[in-house]
Protein backbone atom coordinates (compact mmCIF):
# COMPACT_ATOMS: atom_id res chain seq x y z
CA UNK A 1 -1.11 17.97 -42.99
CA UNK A 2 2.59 17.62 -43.07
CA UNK A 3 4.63 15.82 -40.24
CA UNK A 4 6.63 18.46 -38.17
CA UNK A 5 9.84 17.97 -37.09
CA UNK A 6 10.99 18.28 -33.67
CA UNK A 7 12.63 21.33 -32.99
CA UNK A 8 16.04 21.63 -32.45
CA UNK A 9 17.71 23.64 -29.30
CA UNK A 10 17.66 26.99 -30.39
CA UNK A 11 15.49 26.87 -32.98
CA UNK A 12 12.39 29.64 -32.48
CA UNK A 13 14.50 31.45 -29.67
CA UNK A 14 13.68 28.73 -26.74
CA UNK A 15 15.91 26.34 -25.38
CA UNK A 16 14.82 22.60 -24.92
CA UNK A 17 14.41 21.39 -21.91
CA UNK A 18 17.36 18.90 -21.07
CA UNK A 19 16.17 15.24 -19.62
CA UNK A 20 17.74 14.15 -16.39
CA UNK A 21 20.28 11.37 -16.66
CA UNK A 22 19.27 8.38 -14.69
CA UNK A 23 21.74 7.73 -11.79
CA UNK A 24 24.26 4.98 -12.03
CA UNK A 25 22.83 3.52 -8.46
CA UNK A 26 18.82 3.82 -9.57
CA UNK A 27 19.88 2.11 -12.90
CA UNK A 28 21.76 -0.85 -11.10
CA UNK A 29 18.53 -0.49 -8.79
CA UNK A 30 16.34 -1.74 -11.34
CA UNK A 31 19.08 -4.25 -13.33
CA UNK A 32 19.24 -6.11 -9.62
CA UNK A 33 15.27 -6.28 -9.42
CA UNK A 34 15.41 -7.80 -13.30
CA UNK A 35 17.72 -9.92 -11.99
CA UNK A 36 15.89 -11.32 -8.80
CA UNK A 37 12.65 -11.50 -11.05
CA UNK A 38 14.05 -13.00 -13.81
CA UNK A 39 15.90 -15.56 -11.36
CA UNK A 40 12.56 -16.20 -10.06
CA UNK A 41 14.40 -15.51 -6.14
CA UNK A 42 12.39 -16.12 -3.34
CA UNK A 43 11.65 -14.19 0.03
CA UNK A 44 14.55 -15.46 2.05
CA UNK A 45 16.93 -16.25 -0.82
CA UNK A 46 20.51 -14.61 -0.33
CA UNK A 47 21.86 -12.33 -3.24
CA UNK A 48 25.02 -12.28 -4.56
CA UNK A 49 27.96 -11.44 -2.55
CA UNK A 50 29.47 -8.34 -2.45
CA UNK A 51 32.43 -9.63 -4.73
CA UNK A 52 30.15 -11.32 -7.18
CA UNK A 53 27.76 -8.92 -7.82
CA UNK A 54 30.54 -6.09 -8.72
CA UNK A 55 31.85 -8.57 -10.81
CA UNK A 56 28.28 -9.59 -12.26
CA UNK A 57 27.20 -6.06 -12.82
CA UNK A 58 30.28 -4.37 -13.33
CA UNK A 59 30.20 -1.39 -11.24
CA UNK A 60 31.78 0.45 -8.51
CA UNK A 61 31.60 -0.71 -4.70
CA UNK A 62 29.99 2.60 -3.53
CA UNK A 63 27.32 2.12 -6.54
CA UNK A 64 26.26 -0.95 -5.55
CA UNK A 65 25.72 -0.31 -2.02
CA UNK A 66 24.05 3.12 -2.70
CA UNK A 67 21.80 1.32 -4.51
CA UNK A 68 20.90 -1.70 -2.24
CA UNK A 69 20.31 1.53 0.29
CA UNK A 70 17.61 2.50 -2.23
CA UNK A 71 16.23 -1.11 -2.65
CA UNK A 72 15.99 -1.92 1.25
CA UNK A 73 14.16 1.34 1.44
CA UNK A 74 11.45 0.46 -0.97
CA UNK A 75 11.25 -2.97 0.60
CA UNK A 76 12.86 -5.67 -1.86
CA UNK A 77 15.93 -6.44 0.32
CA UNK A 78 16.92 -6.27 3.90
CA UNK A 79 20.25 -5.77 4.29
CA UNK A 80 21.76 -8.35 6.68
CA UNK A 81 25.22 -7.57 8.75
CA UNK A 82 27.48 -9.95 9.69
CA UNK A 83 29.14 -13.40 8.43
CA UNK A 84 26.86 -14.93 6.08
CA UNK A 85 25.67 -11.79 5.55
CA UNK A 86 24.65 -9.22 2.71
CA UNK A 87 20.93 -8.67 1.08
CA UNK A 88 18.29 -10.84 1.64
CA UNK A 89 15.24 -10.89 -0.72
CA UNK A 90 11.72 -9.45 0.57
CA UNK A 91 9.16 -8.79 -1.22
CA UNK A 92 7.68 -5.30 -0.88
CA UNK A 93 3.92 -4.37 0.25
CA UNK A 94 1.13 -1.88 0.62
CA UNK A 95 3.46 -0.74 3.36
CA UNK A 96 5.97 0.91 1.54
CA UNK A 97 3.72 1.85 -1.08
CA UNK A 98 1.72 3.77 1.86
CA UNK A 99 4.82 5.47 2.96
CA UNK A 100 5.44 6.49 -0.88
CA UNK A 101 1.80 8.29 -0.64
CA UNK A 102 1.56 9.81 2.04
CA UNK A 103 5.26 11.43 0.90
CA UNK A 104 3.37 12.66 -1.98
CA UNK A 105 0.55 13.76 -0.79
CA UNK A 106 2.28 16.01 2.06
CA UNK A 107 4.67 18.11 -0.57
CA UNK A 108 1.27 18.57 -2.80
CA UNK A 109 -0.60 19.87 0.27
CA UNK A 110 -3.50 17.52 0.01
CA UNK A 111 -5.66 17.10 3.27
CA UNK A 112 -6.99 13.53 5.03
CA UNK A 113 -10.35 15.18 3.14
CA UNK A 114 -8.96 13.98 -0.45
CA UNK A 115 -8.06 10.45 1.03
CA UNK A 116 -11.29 9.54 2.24
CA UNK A 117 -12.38 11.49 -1.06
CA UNK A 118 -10.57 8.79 -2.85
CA UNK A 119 -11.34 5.97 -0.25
CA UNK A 120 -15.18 6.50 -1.26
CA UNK A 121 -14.62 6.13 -4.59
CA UNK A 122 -11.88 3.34 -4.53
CA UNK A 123 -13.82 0.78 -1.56
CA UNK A 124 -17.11 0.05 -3.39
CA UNK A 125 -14.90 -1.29 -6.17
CA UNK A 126 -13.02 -3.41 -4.12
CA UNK A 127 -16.22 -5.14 -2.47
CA UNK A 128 -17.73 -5.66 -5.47
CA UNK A 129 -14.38 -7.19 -7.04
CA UNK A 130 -14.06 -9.52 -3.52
CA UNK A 131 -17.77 -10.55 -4.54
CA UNK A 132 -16.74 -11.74 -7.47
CA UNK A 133 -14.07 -13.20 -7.36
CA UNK A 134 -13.83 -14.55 -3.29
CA UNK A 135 -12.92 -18.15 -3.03
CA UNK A 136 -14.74 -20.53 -0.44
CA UNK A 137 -11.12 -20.04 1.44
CA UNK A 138 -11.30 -16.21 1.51
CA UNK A 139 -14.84 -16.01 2.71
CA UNK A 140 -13.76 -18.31 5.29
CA UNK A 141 -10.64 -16.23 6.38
CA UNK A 142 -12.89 -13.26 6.66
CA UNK A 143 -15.76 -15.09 8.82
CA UNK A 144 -12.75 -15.35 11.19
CA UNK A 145 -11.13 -11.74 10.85
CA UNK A 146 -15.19 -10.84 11.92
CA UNK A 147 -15.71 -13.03 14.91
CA UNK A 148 -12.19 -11.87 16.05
CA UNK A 149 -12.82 -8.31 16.14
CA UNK A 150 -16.35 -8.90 17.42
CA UNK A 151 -14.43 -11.05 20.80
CA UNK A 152 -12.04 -7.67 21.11
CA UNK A 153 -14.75 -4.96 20.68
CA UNK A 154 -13.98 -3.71 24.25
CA UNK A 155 -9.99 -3.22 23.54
CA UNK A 156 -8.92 -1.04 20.85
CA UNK A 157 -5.31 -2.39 21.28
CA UNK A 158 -6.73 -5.61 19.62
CA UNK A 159 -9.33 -4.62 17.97
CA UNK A 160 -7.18 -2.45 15.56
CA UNK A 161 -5.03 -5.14 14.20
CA UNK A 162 -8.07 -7.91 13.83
CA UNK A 163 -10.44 -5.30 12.30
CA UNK A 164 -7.35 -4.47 9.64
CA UNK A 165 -6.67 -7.74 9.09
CA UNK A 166 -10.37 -8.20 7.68
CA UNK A 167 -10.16 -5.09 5.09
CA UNK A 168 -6.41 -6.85 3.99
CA UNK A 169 -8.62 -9.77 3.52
CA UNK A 170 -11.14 -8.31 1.64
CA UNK A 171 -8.51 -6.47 -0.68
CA UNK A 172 -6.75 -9.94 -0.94
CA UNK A 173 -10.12 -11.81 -1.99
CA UNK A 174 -10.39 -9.36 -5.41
CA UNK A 175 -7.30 -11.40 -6.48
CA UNK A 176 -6.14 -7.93 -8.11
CA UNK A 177 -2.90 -7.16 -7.46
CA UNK A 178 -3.11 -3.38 -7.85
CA UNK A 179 -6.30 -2.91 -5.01
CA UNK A 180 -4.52 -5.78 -2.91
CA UNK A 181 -1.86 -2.87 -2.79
CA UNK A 182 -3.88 0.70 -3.05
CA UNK A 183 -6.89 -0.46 -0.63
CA UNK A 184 -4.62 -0.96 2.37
CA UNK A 185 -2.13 2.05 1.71
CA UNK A 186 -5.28 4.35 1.85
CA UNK A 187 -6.43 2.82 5.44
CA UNK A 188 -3.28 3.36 6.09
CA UNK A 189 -2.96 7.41 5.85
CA UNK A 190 -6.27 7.27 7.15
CA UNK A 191 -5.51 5.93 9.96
CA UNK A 192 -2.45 7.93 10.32
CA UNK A 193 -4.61 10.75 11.76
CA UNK A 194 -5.38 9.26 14.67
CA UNK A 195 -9.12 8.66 14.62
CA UNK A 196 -10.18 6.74 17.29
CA UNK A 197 -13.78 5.01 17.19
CA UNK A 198 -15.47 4.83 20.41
CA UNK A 199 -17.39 1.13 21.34
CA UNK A 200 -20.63 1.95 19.99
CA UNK A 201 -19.33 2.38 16.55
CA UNK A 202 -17.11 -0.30 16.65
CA UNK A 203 -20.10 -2.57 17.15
CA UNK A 204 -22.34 -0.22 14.36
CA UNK A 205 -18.96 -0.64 12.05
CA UNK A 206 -19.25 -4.58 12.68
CA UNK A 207 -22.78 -5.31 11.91
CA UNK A 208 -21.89 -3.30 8.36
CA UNK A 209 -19.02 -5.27 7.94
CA UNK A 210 -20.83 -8.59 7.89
CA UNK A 211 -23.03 -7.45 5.78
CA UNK A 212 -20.60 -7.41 3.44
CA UNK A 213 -19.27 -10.11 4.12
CA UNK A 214 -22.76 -11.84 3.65
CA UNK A 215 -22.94 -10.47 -0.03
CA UNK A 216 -19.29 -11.18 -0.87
CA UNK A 217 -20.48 -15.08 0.54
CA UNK A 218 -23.34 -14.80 -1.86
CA UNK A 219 -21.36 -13.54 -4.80
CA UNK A 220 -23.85 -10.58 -4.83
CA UNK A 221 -21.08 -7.78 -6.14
CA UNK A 222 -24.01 -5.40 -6.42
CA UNK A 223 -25.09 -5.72 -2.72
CA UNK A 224 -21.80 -5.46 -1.36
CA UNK A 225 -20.61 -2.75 -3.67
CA UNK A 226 -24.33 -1.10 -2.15
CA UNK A 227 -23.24 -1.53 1.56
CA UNK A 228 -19.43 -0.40 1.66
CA UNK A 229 -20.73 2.85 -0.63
CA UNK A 230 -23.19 3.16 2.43
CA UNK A 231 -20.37 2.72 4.98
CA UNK A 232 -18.06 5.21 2.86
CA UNK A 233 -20.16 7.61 3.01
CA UNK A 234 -21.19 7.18 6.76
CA UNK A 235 -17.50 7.36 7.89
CA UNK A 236 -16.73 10.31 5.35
CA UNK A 237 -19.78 12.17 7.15
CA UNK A 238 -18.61 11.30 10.79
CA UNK A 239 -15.37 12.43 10.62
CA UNK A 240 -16.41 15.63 8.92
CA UNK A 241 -18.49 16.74 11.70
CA UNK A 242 -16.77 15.26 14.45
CA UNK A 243 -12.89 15.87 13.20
CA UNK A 244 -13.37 18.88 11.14
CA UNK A 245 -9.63 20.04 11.81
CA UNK A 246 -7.75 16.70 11.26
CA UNK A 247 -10.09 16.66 7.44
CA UNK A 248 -8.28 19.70 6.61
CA UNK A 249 -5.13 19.33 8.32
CA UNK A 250 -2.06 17.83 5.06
CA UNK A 251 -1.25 14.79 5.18
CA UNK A 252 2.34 14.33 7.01
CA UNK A 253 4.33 11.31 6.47
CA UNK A 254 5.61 11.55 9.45
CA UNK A 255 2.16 10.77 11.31
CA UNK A 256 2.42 7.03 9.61
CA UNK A 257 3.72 4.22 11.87
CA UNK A 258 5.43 2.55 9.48
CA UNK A 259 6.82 -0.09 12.18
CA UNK A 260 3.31 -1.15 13.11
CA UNK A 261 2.21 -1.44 9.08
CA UNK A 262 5.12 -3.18 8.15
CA UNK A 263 4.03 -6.08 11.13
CA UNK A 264 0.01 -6.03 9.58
CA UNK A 265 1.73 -6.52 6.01
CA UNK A 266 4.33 -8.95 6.29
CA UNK A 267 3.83 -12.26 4.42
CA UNK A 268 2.64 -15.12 6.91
C-alpha cells in the first residue's frame, strides 16, 4: 500500500489544525531546569543572578521572572527576597504533583469515587514493590512510623501526620520513583475530603498495617500485595456506605491543604 502524504491546509476542504507555539517563559522554564540538572545543583544552591542569567539565557527581564513564577509554582525554586537574594533550588514532591491532580480531576468532573477507584488498583502494587525491594533500613523506619501512630491512637492531631508518614515510607521502600510520587498524591485528594476515622478503626487500620509491614519484613510481595488489596477494599466499602455524598461529590482543588502536604513532603 502506498505511503500517503500529509495533507496540506486546504487540501479536501478542511483546514489543519494549527499547533500552539510554546511560550517564551515555559521554554526558558524548561532550559533553566536543563540547566540546574545538567549542573547537577543541589537543594539549597543559589541560581544565577538576575544579571547573569539574562545574560546566560538571553532573554528579556519580564521573561525570566514570568518564568521563575512558573517554576516556584511547580516546586523547583523558591524565590528568595532581599540582599543575597533571588531563586533558590528545591526539589519538587508528591505535593505539587497532588495539587496538579486534583486540578485535573476537578475541570474533568471526576468524584473522590474514581480516586479510591484508582487507589485500589494502584496500593497493592506498591506493597508488593516495598516487599521486594525494602532494605533492612526501610523496614526499620516503618517499625517506627507503626509504634508512633499506635502511642497517638487517642489524638487525631498526631496521629494523622505519624500514620502518613508510614504510607510515605512504604512508597519510599519500592525505590520507584514514579509510586514514591503517585502513592502519596492519591492519599492526598483522599484525604482532602475530610474523612475522619473514629478510634476503633484507627486501631482496626493499625493491626492491618503491621501486617503489612510483617510481609514487606519477610519479603513476601504476595502476602502484602494480599493484605493492602484487603484493606483497599475495606476502606473503599466504608466510605461508600458511611460517606455516600462526599464519594460522589468532584474533586475540588481547593479542599487540598497544600500548606500541611508541603510540611509531610519536605526532604529531612
Amino acid at each position: 500500500m502506498p505511503r500517503l502524504a500529509p495533507r496540506r491546509q486546504g487540501e479536501g476542504g478542511k483546514r489543519s489544525v494549527a499547533v500552539p507555539k510554546i511560550k517564551a517563559a515555559m521554554r526558558l522554564a524548561q532550559e533553566i531546569v536543563a540547566t540546574i540538572y545538567e549542573s547537577k545543583m543541589q537543594t539549597g544552591d543559589r541560581y544565577l543572578s538576575e544579571a547573569d542569567a539574562l545574560a546566560h539565557h538571553r532573554v528579556a527581564r519580564g521573561t525570566y521572572r514570568e518564568a521563575l513564577r512558573f517554576l516556584e509554582i511547580q516546586g523547583v525554586v523558591n524565590i528568595r527576597a532581599g540582599p543575597g537574594g533571588g531563586p533558590e533550588i528545591r526539589r519538587p514532591g508528591w505535593p505539587q504533583l497532588a495539587s496538579t491532580v486534583a486540578l485535573l480531576l476537578q475541570f474533568a468532573d471526576a468524584p473522590m469515587r474514581e480516586v479510591l477507584e484508582a487507589r485500589t488498583a494502584i496500593e497493592p502494587g506498591v506493597a508488593r514493590m516495598a516487599a521486594m525491594y525494602a532494605t533492612a533500613e526501610d523496614i526499620e523506619v516503618m517499625a517506627g512510623d507503626l509504634d508512633e501512630i499506635e502511642a497517638q491512637i487517642g489524638n487525631f492531631k498526631k496521629f494523622s501526620p505519624a500514620y502518613l508518614q508510614f504510607w510515605n515510607h512504604l512508597a519510599e521502600s519500592t525505590h520507584n520513583a514514579f509510586l514514591m510520587f503517585v502513592s502519596p498524591a492519591l492519599r492526598a485528594i483522599v484525604n482532602s475530603a475530610g474523612f475522619v476515622p473514629n478510634e476503633p478503626y484507627r486501631l482496626e487500620t493499625l493491626g492491618r498495617l503491621r501486617l503489612i509491614h510483617a510481609a514487606v519484613e519477610r519479603h513476601d510481595a504476595e502476602g502484602a500485595a494480599a493484605v493492602m488489596t484487603e484493606l483497599e477494599h475495606e476502606f473503599f466499602d466504608r466510605l461508600s456506605t458511611g460517606y455516600p455524598r462526599q464519594m460522589e461529590r468532584v474533586v475540588a482543588w481547593s479542599d487540598l491543604d497544600l500548606d500541611a502536604d508541603l510540611a509531610i513532603g519536605l526532604d529531612p
